[in-house]
C-alpha atoms as a PDB file:
ATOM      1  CA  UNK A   1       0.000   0.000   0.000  1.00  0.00           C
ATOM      2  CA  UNK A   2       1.332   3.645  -1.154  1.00  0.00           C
ATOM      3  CA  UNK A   3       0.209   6.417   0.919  1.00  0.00           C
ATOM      4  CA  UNK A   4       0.431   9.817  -0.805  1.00  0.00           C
ATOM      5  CA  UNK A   5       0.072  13.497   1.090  1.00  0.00           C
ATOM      6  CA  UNK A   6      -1.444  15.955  -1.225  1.00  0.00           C
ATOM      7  CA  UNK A   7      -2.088  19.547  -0.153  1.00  0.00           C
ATOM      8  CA  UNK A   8      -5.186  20.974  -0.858  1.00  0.00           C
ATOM      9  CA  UNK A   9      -6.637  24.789  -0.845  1.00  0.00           C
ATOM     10  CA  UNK A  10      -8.238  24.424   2.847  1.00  0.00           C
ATOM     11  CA  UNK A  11      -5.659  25.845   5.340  1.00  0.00           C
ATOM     12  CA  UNK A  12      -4.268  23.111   7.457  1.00  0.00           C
ATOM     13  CA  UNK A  13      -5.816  20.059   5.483  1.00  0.00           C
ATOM     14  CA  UNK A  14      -4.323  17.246   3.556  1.00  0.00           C
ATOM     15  CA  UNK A  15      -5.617  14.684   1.513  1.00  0.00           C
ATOM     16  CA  UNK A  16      -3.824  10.622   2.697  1.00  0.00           C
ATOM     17  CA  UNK A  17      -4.592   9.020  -0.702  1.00  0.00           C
ATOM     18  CA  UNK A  18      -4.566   5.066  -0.773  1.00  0.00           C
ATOM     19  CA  UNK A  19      -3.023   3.980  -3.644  1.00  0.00           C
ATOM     20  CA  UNK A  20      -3.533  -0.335  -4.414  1.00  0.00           C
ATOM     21  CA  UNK A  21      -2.846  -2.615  -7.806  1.00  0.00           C
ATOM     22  CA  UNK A  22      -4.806  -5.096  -7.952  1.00  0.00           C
ATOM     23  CA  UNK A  23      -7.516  -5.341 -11.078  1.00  0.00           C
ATOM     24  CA  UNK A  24      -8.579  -9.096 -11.467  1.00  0.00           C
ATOM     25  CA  UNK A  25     -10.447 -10.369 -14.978  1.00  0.00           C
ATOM     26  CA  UNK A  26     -11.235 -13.405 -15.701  1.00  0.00           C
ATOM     27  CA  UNK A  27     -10.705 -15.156 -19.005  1.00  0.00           C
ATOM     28  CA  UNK A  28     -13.103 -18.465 -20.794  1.00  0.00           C
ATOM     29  CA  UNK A  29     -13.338 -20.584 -23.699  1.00  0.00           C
ATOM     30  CA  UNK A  30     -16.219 -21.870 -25.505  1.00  0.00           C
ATOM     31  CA  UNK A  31     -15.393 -24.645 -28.488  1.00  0.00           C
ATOM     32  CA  UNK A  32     -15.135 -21.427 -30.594  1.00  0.00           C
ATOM     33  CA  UNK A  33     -14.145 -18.586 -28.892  1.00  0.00           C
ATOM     34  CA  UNK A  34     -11.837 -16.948 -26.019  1.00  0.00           C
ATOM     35  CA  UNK A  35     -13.624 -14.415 -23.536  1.00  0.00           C
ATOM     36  CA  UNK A  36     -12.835 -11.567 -21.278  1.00  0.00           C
ATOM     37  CA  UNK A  37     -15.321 -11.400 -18.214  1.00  0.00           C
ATOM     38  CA  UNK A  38     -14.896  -7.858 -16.447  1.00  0.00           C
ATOM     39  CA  UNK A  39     -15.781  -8.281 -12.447  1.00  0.00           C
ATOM     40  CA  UNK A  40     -17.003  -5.000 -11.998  1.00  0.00           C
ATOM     41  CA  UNK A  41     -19.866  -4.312 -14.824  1.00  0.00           C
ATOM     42  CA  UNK A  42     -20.777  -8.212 -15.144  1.00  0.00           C
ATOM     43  CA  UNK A  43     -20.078  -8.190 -18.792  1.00  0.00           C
ATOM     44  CA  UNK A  44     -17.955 -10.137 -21.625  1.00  0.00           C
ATOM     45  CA  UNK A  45     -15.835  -9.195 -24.029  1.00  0.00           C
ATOM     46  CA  UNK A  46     -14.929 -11.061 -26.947  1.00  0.00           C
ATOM     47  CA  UNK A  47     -11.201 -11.705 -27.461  1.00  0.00           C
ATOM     48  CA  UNK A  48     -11.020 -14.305 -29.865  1.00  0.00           C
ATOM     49  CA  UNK A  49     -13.157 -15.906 -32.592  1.00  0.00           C
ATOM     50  CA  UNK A  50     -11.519 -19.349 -33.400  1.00  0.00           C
ATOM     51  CA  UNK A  51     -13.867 -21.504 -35.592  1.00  0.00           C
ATOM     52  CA  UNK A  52     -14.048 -25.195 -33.920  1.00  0.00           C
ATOM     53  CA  UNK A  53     -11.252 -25.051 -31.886  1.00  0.00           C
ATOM     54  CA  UNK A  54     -12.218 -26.276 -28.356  1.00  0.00           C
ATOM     55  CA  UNK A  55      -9.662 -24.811 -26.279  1.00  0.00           C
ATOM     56  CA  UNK A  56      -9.552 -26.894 -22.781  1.00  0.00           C
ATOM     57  CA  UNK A  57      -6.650 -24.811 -21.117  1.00  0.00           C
ATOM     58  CA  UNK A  58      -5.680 -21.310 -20.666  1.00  0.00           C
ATOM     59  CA  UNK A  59      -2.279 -19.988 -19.097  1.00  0.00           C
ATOM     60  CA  UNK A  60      -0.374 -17.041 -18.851  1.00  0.00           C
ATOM     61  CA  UNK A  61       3.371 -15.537 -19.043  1.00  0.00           C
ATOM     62  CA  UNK A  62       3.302 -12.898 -16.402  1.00  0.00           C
ATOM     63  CA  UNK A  63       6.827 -12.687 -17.264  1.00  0.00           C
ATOM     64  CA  UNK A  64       6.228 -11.604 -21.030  1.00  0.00           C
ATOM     65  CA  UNK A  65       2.701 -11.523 -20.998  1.00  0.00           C
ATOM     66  CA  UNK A  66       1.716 -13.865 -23.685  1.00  0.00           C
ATOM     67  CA  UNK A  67      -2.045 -15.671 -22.972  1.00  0.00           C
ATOM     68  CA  UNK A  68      -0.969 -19.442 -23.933  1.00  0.00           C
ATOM     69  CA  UNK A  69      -4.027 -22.038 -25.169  1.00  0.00           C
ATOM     70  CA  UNK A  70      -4.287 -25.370 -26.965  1.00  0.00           C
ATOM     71  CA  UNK A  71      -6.130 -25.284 -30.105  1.00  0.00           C
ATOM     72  CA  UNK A  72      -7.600 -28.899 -29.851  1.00  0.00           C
ATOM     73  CA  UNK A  73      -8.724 -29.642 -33.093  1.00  0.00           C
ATOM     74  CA  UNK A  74      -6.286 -27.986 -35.038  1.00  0.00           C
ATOM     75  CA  UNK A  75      -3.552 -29.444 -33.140  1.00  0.00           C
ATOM     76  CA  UNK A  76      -1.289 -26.762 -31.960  1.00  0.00           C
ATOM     77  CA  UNK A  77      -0.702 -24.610 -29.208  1.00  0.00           C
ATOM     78  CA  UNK A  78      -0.643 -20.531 -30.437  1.00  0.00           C
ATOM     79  CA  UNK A  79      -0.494 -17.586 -27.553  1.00  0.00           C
ATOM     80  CA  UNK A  80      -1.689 -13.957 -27.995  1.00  0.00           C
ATOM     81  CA  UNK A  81      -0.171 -10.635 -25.710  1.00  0.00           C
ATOM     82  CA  UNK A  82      -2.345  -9.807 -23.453  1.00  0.00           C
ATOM     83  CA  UNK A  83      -3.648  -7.133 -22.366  1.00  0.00           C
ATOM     84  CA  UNK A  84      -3.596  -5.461 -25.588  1.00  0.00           C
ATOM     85  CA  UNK A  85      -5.188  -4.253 -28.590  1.00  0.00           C
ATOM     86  CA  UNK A  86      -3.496  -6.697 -30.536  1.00  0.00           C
ATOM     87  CA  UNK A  87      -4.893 -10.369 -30.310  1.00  0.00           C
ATOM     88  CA  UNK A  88      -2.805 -11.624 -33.528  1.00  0.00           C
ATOM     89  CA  UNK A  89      -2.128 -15.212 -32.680  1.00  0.00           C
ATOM     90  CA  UNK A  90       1.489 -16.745 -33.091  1.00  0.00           C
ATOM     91  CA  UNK A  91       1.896 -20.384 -33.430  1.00  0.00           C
ATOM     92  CA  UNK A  92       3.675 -22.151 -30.940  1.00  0.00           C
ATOM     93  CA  UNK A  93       3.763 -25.674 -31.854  1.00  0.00           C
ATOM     94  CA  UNK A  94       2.052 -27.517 -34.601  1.00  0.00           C
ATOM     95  CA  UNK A  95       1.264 -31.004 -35.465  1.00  0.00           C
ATOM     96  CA  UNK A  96      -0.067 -32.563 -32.217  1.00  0.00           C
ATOM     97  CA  UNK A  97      -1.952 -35.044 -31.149  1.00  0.00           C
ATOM     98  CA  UNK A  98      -5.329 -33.078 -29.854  1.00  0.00           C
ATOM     99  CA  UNK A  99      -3.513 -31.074 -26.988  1.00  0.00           C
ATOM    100  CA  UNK A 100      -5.627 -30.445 -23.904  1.00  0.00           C
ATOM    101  CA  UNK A 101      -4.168 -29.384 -20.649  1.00  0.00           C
ATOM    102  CA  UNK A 102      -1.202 -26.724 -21.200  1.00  0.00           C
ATOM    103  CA  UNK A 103       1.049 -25.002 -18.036  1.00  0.00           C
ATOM    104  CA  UNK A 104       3.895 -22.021 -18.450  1.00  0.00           C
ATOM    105  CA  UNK A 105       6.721 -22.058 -16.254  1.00  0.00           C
ATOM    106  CA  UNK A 106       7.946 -18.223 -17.051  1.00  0.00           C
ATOM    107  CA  UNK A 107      10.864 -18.691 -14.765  1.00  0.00           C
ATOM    108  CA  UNK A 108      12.397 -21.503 -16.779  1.00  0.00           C
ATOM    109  CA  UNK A 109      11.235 -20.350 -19.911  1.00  0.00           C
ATOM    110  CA  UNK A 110       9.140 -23.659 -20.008  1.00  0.00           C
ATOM    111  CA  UNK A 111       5.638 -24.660 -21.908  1.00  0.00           C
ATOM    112  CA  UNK A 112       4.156 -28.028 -20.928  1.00  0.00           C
ATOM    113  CA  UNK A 113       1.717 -29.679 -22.779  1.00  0.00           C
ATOM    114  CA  UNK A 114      -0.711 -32.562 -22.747  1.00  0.00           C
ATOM    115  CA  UNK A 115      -1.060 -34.627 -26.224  1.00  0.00           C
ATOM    116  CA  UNK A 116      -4.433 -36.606 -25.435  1.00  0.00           C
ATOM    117  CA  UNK A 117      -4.426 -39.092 -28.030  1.00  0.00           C
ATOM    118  CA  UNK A 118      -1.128 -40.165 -27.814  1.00  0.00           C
ATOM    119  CA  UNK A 119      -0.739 -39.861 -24.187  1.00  0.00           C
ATOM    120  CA  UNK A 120       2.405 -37.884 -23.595  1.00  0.00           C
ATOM    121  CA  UNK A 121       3.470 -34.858 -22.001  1.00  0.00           C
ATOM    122  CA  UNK A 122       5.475 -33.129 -23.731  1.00  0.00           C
ATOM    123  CA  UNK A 123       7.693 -29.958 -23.221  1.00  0.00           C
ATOM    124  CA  UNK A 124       9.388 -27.001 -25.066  1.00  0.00           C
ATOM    125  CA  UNK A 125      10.624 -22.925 -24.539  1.00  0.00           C
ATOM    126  CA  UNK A 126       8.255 -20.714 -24.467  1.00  0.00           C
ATOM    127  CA  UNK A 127       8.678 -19.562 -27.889  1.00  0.00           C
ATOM    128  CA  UNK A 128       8.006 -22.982 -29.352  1.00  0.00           C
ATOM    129  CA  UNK A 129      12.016 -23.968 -29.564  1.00  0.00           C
ATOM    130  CA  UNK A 130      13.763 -27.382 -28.238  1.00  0.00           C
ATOM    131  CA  UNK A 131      11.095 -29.533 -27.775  1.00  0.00           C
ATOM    132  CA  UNK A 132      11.074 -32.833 -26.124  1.00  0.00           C
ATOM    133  CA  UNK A 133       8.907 -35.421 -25.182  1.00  0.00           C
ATOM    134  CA  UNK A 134       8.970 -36.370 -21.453  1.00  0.00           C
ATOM    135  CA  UNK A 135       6.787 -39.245 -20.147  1.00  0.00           C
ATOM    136  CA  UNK A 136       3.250 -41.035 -21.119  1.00  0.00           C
ATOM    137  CA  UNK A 137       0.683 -41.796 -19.018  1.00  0.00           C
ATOM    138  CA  UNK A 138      -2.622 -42.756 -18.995  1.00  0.00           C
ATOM    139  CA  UNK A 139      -5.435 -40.800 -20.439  1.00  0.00           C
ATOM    140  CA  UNK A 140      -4.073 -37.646 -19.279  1.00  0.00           C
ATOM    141  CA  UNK A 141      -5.497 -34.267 -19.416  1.00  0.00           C
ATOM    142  CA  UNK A 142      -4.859 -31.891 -16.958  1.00  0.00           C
ATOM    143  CA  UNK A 143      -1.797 -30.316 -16.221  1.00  0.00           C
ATOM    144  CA  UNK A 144      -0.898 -27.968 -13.066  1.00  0.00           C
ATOM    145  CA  UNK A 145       2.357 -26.137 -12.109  1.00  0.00           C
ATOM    146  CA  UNK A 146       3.447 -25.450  -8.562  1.00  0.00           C
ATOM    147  CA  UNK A 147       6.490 -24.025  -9.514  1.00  0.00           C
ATOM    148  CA  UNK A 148       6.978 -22.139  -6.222  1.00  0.00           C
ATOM    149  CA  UNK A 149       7.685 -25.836  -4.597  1.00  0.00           C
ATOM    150  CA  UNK A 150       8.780 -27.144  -8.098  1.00  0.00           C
ATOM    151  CA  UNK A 151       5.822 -30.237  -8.066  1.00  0.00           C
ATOM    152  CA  UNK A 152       3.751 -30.942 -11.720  1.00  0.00           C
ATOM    153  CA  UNK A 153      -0.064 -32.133 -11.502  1.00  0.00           C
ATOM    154  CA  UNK A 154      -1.603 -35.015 -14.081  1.00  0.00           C
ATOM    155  CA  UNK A 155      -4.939 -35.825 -14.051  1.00  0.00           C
ATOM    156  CA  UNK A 156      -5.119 -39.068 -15.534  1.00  0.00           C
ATOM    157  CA  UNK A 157      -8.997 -38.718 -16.761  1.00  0.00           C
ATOM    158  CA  UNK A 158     -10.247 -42.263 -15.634  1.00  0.00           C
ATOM    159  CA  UNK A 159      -7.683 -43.100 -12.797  1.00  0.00           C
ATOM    160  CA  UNK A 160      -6.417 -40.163 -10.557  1.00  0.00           C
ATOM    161  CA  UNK A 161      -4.165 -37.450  -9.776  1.00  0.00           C
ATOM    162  CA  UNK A 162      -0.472 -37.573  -9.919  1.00  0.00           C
ATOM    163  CA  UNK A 163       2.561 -35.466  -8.999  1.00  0.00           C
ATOM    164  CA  UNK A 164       6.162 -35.553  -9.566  1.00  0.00           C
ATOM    165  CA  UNK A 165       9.278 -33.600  -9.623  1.00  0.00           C
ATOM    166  CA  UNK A 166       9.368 -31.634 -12.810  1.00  0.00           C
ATOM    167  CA  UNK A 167      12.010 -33.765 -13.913  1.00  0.00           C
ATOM    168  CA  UNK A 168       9.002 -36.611 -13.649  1.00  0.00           C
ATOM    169  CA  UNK A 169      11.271 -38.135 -10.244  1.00  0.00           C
ATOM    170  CA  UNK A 170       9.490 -38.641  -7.298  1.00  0.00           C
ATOM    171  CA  UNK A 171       5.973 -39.845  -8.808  1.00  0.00           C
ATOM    172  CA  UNK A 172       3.558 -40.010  -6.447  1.00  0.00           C
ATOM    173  CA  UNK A 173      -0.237 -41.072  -6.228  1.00  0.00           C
ATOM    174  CA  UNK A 174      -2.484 -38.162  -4.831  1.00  0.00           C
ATOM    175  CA  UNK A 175      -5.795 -39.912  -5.348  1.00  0.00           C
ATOM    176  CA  UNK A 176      -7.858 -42.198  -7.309  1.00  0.00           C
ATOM    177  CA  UNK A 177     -11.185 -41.342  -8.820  1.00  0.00           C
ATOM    178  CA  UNK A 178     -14.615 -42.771  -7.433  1.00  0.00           C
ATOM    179  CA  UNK A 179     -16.465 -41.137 -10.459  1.00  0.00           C
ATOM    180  CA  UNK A 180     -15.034 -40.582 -14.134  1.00  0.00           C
ATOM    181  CA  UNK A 181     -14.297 -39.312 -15.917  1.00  0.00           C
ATOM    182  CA  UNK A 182     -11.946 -36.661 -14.284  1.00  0.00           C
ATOM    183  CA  UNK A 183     -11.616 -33.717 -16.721  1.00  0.00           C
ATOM    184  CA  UNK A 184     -10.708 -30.451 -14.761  1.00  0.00           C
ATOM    185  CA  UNK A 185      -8.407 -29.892 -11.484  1.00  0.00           C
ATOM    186  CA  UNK A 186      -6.447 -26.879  -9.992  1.00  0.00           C
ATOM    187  CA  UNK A 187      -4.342 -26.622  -7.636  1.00  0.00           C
ATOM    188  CA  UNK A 188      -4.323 -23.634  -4.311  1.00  0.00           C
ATOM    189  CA  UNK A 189      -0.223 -22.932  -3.746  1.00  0.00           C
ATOM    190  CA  UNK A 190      -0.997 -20.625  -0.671  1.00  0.00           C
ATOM    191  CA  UNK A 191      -2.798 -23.849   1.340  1.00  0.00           C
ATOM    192  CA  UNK A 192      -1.417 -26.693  -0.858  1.00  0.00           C
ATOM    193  CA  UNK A 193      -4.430 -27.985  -1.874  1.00  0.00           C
ATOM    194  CA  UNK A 194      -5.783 -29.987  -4.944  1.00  0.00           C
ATOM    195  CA  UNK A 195      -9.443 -28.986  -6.155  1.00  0.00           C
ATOM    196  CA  UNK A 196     -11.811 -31.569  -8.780  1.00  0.00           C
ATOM    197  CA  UNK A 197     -15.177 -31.804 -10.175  1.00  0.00           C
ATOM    198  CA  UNK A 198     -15.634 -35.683 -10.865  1.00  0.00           C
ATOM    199  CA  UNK A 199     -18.421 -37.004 -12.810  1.00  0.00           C
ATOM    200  CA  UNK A 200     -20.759 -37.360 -10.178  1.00  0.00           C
ATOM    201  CA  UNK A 201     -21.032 -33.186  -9.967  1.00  0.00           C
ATOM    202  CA  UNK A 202     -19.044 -33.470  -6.769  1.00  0.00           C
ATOM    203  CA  UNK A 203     -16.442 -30.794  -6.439  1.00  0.00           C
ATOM    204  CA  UNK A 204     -13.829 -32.370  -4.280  1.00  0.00           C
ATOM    205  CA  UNK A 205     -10.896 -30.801  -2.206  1.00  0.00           C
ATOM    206  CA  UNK A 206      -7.619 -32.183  -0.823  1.00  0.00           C
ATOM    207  CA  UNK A 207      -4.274 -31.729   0.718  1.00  0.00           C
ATOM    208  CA  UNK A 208      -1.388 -32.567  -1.560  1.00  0.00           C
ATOM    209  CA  UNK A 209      -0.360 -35.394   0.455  1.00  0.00           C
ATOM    210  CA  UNK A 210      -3.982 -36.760  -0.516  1.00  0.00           C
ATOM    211  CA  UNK A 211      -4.873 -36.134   3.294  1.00  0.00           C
ATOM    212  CA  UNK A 212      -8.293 -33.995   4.681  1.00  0.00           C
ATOM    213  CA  UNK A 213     -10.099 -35.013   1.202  1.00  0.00           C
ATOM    214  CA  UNK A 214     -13.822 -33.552   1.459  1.00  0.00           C
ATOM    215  CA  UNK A 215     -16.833 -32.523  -0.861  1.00  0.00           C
ATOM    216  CA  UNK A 216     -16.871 -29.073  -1.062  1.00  0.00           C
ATOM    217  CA  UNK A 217     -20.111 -28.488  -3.022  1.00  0.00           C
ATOM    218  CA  UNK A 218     -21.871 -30.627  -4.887  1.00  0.00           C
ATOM    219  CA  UNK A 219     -24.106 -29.929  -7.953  1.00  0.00           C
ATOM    220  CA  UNK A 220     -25.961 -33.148  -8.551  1.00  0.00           C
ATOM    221  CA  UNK A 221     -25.579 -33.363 -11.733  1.00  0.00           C
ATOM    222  CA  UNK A 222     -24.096 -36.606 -13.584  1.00  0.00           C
ATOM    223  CA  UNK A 223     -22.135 -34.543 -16.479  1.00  0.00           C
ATOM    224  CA  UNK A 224     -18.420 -33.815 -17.658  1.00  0.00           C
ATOM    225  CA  UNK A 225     -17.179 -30.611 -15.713  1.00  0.00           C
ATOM    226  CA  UNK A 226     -14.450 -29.120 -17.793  1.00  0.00           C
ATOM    227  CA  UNK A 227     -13.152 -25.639 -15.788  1.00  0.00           C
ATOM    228  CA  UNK A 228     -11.801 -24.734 -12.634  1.00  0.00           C
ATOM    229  CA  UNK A 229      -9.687 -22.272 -11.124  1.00  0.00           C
ATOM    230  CA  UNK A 230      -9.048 -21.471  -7.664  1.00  0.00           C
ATOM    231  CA  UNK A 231      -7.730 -17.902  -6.414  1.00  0.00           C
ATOM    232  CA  UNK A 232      -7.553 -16.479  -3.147  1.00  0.00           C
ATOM    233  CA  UNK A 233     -10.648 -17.566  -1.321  1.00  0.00           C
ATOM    234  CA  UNK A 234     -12.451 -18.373  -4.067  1.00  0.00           C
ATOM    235  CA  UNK A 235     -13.057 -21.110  -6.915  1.00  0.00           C
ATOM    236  CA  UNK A 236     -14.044 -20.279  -9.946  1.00  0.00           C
ATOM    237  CA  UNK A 237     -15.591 -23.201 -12.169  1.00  0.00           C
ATOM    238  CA  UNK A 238     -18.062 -23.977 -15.016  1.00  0.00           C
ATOM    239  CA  UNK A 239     -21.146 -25.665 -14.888  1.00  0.00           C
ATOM    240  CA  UNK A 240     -22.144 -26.479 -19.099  1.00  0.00           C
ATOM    241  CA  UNK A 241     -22.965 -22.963 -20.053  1.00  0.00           C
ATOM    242  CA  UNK A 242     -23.126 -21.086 -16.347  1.00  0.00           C
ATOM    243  CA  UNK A 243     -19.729 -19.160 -15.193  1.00  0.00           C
ATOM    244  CA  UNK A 244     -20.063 -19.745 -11.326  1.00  0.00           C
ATOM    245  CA  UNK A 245     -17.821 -18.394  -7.971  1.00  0.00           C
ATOM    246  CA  UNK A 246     -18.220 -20.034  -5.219  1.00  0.00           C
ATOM    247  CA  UNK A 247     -16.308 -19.430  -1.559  1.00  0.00           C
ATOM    248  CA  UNK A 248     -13.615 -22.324  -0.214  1.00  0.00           C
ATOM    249  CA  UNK A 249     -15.659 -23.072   2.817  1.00  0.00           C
ATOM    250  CA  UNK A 250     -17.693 -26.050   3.000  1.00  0.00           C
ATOM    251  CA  UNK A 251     -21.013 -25.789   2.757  1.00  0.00           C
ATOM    252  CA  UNK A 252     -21.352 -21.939   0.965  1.00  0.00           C
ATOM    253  CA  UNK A 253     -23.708 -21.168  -2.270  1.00  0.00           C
ATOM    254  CA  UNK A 254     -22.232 -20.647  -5.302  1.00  0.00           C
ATOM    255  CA  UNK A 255     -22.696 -17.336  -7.531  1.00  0.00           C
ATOM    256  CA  UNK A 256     -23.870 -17.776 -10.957  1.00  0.00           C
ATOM    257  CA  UNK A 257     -21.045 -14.871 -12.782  1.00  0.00           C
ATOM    258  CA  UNK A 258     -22.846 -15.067 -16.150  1.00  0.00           C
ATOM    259  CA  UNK A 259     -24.597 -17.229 -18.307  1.00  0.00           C
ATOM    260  CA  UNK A 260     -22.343 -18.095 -21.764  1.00  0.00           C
ATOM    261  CA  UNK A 261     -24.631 -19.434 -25.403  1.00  0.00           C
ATOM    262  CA  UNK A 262     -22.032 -22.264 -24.909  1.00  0.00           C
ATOM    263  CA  UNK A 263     -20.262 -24.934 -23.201  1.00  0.00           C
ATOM    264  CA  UNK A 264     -17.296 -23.128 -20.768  1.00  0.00           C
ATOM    265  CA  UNK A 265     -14.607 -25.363 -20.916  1.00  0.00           C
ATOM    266  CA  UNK A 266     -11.701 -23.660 -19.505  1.00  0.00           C
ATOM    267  CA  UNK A 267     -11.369 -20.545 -17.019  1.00  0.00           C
ATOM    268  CA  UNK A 268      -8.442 -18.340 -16.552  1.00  0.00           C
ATOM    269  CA  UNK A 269      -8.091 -15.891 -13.829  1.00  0.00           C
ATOM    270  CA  UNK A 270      -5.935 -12.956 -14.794  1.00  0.00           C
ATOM    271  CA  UNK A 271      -4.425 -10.414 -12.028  1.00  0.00           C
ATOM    272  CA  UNK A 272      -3.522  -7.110 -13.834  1.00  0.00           C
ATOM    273  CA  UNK A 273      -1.902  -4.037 -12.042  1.00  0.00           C
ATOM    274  CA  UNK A 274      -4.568  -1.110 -12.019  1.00  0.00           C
ATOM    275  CA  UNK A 275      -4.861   1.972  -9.462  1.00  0.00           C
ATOM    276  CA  UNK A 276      -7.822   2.298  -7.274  1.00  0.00           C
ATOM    277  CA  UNK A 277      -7.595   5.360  -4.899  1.00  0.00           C
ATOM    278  CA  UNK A 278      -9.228   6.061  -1.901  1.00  0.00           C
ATOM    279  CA  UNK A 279      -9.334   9.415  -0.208  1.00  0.00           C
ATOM    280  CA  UNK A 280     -10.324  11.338   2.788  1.00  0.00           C
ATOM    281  CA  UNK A 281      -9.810  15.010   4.463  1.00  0.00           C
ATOM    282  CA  UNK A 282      -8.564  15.488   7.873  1.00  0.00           C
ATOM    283  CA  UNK A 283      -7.434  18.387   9.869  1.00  0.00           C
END
């Protein structure tokens, strides 16, 4: 927090003036487009028209500021700067194997990448140079970073979670699915904790030692849940067509953000630096 003394014409009186960055938007995908949803007026902006694309994972560079997103059915992985007017897509890498779950590791100058139909995970530099194949699994398609405590997150669809080292050492079991298939997952660095929507419409939490599991909400619905992200106190997941918050604590209602023409199937939370200033008088 900044705190600022201006004078002003009164004799004796100062304005303190609060100055904070913090501007949050959040960013979906529909099978044919990318959106911007604004917190404050509610609304969406259209970022991207992509024909049939299906994009199941969104990431960002905070280091260079690139939005990064698999282009599912036209196999290849293409990023965008952002924010800016200028939404020209560059290609990544091309000629995959329907790429689903993506992650950016800006300090390594890393891009992993999910190849569903042929199982692997895959990695390269950010700007689409040296890449190399890394392990398969099975039926993966979710990928998660903590790159604070250097651990990688694979959801294997119809089986579990995994983590490992992000040289794939240390692989380790975090849970196993009662309902599948599995198709979304995030992960909360500040409490290490996993979150899931299974099949079953229950949205499940855990420790990353796969202790403390619980149901943290659950929607009844037997579907395929495709988006969540968790920031701060709050996840932020996708329910068909609904965009929908809902607090960590067990047992709270979930808000419905906005209601899409189309499937959601991948949410991005961005944290830009803005000003918002506060000010009072005082003698």
């Amino acid at each position: 927090m900044l705190y600022v003394l201006v004078d002003t014409e009164a004799k004796d009186t100062y304005r303190i003036v609060f100055v904070s960055a913090y501007q949050v938007k959040l960013l979906y995908s529909t099978y044919t487009r990318i959106i911007e949803f604004d917190f404050d007026t509610r609304s969406v902006n259209v970022l991207l028209e992509l024909g049939d694309a299906y994009v199941y994972a969104i990431d960002y560079d905070y280091q260079n500021r690139y939005i990064y997103f698999p282009r599912y059915n036209y196999n290849d992985i293409v990023r965008f700067a952002y924010p800016s007017n200028n939404t020209t897509l560059q290609t990544v890498v091309q000629s995959l194997s329907y790429p689903t779950g993506i992650a950016v590791d800006s300090a390594n100058d890393h891009l992993y990448w999910i190849d569903y139909i042929r199982d692997k995970l895959s990695r390269c530099n950010l700007d689409g140079s040296n890449v190399t194949v890394l392990s398969t699994f099975i039926n993966p398609w979710v990928i998660r970073l903590d790159v604070t405590n250097r651990w990688m997150y694979i959801v294997e669809q119809s089986t579990g979670i995994l983590k490992s080292r992000f040289d794939l050492s240390d692989r380790r079991t975090i849970t196993n699915f009662t309902s599948t298939p599995v198709y979304c997952m995030d992960i909360d660095t500040e409490e290490n904790r996993l979150y899931w929507i299974n099949y079953d419409g229950d949205m499940k939490s855990a420790n990353d030692d796969n202790s403390d599991v619980k149901t943290i909400h659950s929607t009844n619905t037997r579907t395929s849940y495709y988006a969540i992200h968790v920031v701060g106190s709050y996840i932020y997941y996708a329910n068909a067509k609904q965009l929908l918050m809902l607090s960590k604590i067990s047992g709270s209602t979930p808000t419905v953000l906005y209601n899409d023409s189309s499937y959601i199937y991948s949410i991005f939370v961005f944290n830009q630096s803005g000003m918002l200033i506060n000010s009072y008088s005082q003698k």
